[in-house]
C-alpha atoms as a PDB file:
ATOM      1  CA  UNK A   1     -12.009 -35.465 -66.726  1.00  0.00           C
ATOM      2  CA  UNK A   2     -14.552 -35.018 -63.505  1.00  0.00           C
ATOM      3  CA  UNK A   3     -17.108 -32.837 -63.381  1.00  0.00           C
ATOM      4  CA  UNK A   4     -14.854 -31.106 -60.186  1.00  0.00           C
ATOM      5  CA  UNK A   5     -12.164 -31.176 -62.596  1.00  0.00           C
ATOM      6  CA  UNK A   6     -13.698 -29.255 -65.347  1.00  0.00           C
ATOM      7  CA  UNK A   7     -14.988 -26.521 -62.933  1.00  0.00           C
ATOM      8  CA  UNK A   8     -11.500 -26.478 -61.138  1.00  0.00           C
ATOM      9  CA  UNK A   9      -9.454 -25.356 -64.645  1.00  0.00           C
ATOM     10  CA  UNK A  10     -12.469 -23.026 -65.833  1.00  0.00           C
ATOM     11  CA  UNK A  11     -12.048 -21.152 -62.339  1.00  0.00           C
ATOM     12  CA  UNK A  12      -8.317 -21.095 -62.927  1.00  0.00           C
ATOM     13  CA  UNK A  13      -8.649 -19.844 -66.555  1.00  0.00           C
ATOM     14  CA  UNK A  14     -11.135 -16.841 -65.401  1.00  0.00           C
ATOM     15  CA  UNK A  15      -8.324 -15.628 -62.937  1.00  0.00           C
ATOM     16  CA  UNK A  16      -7.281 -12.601 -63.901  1.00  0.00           C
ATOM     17  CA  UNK A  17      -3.491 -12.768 -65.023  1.00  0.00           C
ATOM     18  CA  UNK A  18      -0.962 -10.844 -63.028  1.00  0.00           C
ATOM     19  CA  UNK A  19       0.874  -7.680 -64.922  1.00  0.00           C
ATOM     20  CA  UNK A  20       4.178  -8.488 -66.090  1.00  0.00           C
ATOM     21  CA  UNK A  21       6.659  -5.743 -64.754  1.00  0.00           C
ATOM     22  CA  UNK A  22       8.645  -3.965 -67.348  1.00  0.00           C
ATOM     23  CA  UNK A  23       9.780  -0.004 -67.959  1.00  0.00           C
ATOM     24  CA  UNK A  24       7.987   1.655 -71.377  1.00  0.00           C
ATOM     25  CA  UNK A  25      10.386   3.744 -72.264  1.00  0.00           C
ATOM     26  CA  UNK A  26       9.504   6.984 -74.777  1.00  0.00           C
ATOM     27  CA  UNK A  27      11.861   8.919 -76.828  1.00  0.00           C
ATOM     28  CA  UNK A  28      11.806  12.648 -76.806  1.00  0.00           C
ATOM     29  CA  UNK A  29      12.190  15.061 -79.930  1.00  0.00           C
ATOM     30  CA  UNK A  30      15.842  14.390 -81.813  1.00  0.00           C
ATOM     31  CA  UNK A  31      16.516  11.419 -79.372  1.00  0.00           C
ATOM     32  CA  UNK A  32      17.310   8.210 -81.397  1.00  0.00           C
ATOM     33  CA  UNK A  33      18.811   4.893 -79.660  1.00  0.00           C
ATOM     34  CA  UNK A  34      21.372   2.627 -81.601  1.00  0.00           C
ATOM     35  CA  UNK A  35      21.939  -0.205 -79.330  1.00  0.00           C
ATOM     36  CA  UNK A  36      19.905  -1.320 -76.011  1.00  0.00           C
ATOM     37  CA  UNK A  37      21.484  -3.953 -73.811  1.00  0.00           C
ATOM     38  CA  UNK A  38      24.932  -4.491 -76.008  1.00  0.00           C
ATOM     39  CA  UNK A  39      22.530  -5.196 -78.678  1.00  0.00           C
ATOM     40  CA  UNK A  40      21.691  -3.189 -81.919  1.00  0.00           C
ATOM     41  CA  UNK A  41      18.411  -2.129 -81.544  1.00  0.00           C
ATOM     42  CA  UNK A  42      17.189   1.050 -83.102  1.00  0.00           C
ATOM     43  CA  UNK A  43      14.174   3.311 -82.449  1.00  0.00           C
ATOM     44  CA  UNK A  44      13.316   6.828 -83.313  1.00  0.00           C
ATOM     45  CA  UNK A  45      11.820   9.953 -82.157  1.00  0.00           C
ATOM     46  CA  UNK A  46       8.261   9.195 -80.622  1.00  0.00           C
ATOM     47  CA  UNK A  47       8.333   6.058 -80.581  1.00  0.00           C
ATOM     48  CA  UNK A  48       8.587   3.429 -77.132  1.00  0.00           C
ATOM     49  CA  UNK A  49      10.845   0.881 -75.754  1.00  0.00           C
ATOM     50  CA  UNK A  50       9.863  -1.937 -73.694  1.00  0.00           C
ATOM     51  CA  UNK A  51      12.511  -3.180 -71.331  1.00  0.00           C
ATOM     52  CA  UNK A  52      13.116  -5.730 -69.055  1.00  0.00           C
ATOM     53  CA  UNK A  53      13.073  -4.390 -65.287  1.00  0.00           C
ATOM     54  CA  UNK A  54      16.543  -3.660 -63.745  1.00  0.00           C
ATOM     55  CA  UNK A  55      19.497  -1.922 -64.980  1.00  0.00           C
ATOM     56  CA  UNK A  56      19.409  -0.363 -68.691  1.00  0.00           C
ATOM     57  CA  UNK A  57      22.382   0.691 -71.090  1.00  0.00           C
ATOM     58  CA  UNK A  58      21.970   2.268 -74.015  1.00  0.00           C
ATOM     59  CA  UNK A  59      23.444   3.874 -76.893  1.00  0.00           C
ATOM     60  CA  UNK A  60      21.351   7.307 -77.790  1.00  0.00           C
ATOM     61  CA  UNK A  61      21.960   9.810 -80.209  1.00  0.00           C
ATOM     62  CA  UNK A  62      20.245  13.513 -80.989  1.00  0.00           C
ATOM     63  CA  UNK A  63      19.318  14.267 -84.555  1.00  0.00           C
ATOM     64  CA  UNK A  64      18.157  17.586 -85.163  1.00  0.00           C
ATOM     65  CA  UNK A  65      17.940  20.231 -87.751  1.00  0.00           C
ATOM     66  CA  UNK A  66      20.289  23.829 -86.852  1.00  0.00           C
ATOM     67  CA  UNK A  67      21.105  26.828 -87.997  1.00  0.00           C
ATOM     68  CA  UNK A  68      18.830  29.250 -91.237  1.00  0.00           C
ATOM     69  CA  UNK A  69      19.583  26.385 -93.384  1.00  0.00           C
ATOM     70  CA  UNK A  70      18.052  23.760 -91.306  1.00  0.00           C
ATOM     71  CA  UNK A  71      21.305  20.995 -92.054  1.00  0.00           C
ATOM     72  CA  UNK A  72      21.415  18.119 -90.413  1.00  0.00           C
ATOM     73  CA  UNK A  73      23.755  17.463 -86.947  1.00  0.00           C
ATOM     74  CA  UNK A  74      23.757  14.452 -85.144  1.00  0.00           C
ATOM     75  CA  UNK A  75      25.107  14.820 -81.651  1.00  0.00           C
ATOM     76  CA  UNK A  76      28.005  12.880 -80.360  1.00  0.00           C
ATOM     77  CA  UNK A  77      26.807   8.605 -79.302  1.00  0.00           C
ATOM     78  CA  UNK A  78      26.352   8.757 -75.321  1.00  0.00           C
ATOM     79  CA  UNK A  79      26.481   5.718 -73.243  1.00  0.00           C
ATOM     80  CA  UNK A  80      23.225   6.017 -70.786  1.00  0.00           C
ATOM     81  CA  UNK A  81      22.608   3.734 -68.192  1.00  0.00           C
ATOM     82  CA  UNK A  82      19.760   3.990 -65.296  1.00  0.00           C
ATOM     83  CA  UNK A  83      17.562   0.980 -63.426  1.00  0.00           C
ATOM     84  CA  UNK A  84      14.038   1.071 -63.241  1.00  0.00           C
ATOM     85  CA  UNK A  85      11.282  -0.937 -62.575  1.00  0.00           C
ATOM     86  CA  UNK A  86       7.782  -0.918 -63.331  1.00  0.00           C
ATOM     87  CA  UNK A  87       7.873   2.603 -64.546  1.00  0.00           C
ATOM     88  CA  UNK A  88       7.132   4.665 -67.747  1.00  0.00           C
ATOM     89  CA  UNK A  89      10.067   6.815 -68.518  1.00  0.00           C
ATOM     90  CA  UNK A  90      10.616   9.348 -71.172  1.00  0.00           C
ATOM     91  CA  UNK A  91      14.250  10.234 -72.537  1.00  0.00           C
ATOM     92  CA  UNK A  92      14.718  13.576 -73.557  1.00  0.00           C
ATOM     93  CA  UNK A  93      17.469  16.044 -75.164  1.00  0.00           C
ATOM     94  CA  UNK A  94      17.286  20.116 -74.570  1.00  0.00           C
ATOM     95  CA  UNK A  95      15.961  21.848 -77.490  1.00  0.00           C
ATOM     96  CA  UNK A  96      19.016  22.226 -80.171  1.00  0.00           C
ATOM     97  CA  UNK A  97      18.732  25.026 -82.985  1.00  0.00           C
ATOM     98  CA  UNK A  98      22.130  26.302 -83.746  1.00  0.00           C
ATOM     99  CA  UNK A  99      25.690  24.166 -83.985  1.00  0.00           C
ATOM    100  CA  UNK A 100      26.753  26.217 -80.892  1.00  0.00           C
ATOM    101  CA  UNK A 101      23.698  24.596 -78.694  1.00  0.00           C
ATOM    102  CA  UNK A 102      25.277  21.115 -80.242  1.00  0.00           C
ATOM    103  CA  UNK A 103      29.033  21.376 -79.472  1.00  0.00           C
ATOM    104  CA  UNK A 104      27.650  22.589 -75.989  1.00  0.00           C
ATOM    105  CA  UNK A 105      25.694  19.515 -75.552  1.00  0.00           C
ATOM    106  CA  UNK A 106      28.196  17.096 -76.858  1.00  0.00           C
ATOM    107  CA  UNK A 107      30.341  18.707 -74.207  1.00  0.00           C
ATOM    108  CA  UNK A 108      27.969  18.616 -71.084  1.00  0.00           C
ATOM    109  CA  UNK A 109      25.499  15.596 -71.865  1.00  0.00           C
ATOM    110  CA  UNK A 110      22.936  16.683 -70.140  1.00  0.00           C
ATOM    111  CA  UNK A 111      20.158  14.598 -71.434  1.00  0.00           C
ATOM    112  CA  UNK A 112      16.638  14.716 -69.320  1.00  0.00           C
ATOM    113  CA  UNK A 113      14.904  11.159 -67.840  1.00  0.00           C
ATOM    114  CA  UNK A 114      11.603  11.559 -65.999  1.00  0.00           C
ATOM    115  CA  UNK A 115       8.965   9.566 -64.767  1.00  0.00           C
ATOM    116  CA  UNK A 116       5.278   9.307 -65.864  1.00  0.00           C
ATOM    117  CA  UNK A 117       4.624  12.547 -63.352  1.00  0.00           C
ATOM    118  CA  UNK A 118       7.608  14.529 -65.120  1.00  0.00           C
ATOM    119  CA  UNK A 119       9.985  13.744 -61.787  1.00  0.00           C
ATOM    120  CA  UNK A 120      13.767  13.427 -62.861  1.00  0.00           C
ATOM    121  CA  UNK A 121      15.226   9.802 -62.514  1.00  0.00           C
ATOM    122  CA  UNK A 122      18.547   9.074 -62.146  1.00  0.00           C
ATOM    123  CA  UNK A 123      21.436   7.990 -64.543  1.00  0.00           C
ATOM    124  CA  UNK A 124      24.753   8.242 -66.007  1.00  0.00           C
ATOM    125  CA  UNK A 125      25.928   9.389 -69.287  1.00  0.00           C
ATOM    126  CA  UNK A 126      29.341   9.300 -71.159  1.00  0.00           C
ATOM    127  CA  UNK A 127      30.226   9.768 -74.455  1.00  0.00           C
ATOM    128  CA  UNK A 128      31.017   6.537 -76.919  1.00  0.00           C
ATOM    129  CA  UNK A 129      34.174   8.099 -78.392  1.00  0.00           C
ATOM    130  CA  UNK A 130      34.318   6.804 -81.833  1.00  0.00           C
ATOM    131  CA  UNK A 131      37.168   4.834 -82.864  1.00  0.00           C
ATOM    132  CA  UNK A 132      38.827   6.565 -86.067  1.00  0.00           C
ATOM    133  CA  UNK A 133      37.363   6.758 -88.784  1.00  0.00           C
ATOM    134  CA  UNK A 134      34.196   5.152 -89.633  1.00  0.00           C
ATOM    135  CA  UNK A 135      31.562   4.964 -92.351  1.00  0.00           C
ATOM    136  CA  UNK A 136      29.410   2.930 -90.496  1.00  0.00           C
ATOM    137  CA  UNK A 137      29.586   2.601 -86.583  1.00  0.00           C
ATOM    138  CA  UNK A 138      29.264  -0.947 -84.901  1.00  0.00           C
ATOM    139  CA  UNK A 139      27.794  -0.142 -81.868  1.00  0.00           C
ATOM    140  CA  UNK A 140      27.517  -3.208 -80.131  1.00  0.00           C
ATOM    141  CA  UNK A 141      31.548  -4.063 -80.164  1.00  0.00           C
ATOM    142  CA  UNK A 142      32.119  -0.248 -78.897  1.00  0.00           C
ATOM    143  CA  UNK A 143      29.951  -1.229 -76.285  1.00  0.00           C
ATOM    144  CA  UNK A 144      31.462  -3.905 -75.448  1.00  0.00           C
ATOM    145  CA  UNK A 145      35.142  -2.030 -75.585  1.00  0.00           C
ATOM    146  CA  UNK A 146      33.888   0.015 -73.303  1.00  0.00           C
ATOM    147  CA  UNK A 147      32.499  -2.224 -70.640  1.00  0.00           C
ATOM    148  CA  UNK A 148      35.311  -3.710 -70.494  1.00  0.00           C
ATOM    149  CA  UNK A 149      36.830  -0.496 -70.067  1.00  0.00           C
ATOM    150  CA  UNK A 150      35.303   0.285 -66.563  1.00  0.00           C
ATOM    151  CA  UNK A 151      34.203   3.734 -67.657  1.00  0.00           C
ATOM    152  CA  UNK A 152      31.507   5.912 -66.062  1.00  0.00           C
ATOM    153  CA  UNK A 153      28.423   4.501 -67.184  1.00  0.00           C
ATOM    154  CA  UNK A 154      29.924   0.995 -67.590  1.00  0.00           C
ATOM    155  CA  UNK A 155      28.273  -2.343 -66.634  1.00  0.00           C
ATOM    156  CA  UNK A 156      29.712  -5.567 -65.989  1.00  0.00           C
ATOM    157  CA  UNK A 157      29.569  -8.334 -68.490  1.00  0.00           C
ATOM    158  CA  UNK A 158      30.184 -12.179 -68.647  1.00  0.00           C
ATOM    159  CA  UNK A 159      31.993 -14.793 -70.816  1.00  0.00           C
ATOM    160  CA  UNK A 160      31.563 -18.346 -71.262  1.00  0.00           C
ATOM    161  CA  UNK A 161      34.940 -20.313 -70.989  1.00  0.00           C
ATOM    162  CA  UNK A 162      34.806 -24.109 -70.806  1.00  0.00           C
ATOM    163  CA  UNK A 163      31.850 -24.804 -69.541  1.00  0.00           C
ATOM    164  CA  UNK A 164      32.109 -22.342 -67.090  1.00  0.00           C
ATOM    165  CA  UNK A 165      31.033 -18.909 -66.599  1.00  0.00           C
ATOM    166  CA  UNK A 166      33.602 -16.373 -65.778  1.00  0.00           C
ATOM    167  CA  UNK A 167      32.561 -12.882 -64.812  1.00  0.00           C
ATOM    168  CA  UNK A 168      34.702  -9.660 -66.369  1.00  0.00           C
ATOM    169  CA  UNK A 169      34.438  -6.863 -63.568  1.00  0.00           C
ATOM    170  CA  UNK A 170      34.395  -3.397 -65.377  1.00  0.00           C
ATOM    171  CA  UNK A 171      38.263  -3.139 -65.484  1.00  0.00           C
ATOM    172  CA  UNK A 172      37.522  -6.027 -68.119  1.00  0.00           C
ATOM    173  CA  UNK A 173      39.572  -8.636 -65.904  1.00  0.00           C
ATOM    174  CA  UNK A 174      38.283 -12.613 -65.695  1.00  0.00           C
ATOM    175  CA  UNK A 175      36.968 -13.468 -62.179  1.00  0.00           C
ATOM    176  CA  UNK A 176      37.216 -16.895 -61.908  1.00  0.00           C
ATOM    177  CA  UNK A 177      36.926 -18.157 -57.998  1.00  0.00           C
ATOM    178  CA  UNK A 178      38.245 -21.877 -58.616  1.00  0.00           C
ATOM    179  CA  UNK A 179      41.666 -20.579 -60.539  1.00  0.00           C
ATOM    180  CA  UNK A 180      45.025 -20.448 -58.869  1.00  0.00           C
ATOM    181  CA  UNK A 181      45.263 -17.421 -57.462  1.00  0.00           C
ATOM    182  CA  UNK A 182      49.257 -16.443 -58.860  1.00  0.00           C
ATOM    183  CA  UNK A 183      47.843 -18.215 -62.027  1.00  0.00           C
ATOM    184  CA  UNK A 184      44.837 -15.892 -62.207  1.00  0.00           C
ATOM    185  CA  UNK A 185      46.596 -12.603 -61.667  1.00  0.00           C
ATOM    186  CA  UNK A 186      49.040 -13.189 -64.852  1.00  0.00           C
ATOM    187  CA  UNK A 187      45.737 -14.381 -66.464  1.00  0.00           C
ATOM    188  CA  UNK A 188      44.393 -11.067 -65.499  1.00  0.00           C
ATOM    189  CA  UNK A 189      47.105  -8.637 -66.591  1.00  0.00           C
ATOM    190  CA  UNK A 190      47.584 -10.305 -69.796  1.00  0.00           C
ATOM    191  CA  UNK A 191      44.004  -9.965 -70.624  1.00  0.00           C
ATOM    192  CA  UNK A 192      44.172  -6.426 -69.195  1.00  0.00           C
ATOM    193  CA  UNK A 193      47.037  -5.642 -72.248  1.00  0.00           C
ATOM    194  CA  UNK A 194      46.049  -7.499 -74.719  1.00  0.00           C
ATOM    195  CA  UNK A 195      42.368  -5.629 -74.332  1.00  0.00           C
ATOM    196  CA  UNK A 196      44.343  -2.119 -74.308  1.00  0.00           C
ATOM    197  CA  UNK A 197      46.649  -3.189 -77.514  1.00  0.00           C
ATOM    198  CA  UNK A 198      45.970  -1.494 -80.449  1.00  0.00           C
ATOM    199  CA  UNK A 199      45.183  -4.029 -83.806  1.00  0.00           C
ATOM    200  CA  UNK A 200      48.997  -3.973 -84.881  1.00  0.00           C
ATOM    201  CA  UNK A 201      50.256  -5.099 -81.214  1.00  0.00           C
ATOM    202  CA  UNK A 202      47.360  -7.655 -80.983  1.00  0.00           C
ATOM    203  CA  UNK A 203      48.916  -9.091 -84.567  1.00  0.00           C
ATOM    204  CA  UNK A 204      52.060  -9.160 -83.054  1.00  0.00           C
ATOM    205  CA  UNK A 205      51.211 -10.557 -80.019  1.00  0.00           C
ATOM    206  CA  UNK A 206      49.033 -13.296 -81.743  1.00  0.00           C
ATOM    207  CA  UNK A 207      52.070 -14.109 -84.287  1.00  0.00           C
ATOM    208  CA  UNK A 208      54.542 -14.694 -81.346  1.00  0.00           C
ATOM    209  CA  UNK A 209      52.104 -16.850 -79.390  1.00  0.00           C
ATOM    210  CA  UNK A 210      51.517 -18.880 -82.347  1.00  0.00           C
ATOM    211  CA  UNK A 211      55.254 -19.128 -82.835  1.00  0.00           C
ATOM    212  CA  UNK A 212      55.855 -20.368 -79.044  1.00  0.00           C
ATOM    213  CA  UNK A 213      53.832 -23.104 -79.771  1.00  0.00           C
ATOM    214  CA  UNK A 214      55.273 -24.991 -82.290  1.00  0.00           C
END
C-alpha cells in the first residue's frame, strides 16, 4: 500500500458517517403493540420502537387498571397504520379509569400520534375483530386475513408463486400482468371465495379438488 494510499483510506475513515433515517417510535401509558409489520413483535408501555421509514402497521392494544377495584381491561386489538420518516413519534391512548371510558374507546378508537413537538400526525385505525374464541390470539395470520380483506387501515401484501412475484391488491386478489387475462379473472374470483370460506367450506372445497384430480 502507498504512502497516498494509506492517507487516502485514513481520510475516508475520519468522515463522519451519514444518519441512517428511521422513525423512534414511543409508547404512551396502557399502550402495548402485538405485531409490527405482519410480524409478532411486542413492546410495552414506555418503551421505543425503531422502524424502518415509510408506511407502518401495527397491532396495539390498551392495558389499564378501572374501576375501585383496580381489575384489569384490555381494550379491543386496533389495526394502526401511518407513514413517517425521519421522525420521533409517540403513540398514545386517552386516560381510561372506569369500564364505561373502555367500551367508549373500543367503540371510537381514538388513539393520539404526535410528533417530537406534540403536533398530531396522521393515521388510520380499525379494530382486529377477533375470530371466535381464542385462548391465545395469533396476530400475525389476523393480520394477514385482514389485508387481504381490503379494510380501512389495510396494506397491500405480496406472494411468491413460481419464481415470480405476484402482488395481492387489498381486495386480496393476485395481480399477475403476464397471465391471460379471462384466465386471471377466474383465478381471481376463486381466490376471492376460497379467502372468504369459512374452515368447513375450505375442507370441502379442498376434498373435491383433490377428487377432480384423480
Amino acid at each position: 500500500m502507498t504512502r497516498y494510499t494509506r492517507i487516502t483510506h485514513l481520510m475516508i475513515a475520519l468522515l463522519p458517517l451519514p444518519a441512517l433515517a428511521e422513525v423512534q417510535l414511543t409508547l404512551g401509558a396502557c399502550v402495548n403493540v402485538q405485531a409490527v409489520q405482519g410480524s409478532e413483535q411486542t413492546a410495552s408501555s414506555g418503551q421505543s420502537l425503531t422502524l424502518a421509514d415509510g408506511t407502518q402497521q401495527l397491532v396495539v392494544e390498551c392495558a389499564t387498571e378501572v374501576g375501585r377495584e383496580e381489575i384489569r381491561e384490555i381494550s379491543d386489538a386496533f389495526v394502526i397504520r401511518f407513514r413517517a420518516e425521519d421522525a420521533e413519534l409517540r403513540l398514545s391512548a386517552p386516560e381510561i379509569d372506569t369500564r364505561n371510558e373502555m367500551a367508549s374507546f373500543n367503540q371510537q378508537g381514538n388513539w393520539q400520534l404526535t410528533d417530537g413537538q406534540g403536533r398530531a400526525v396522521g393515521f388510520t385505525t380499525d379494530v382486529l375483530e377477533k375470530e371466535g374464541f381464542q385462548l391465545v390470539r395469533d396476530y400475525p395470520r389476523e393480520l394477514a386475513a385482514y389485508n387481504r380483506s381490503g379494510d380501512v387501515a389495510a396494506v397491500a401484501v405480496r406472494a411468491q408463486t413460481a419464481g415470480a412475484e405476484l402482488q395481492i391488491n387489498p381486495e386480496g386478489l393476485l395481480l399477475d400482468p403476464q397471465a391471460d387475462a379471462d384466465q386471471e379473472m377466474v383465478s381471481r374470483m376463486l381466490r376471492y371465495w376460497y379467502l372468504k370460506a369459512d374452515e368447513q367450506t375450505r375442507k370441502e372445497w379442498d376434498s373435491w379438488v383433490e377428487s377432480s384430480n384423480r
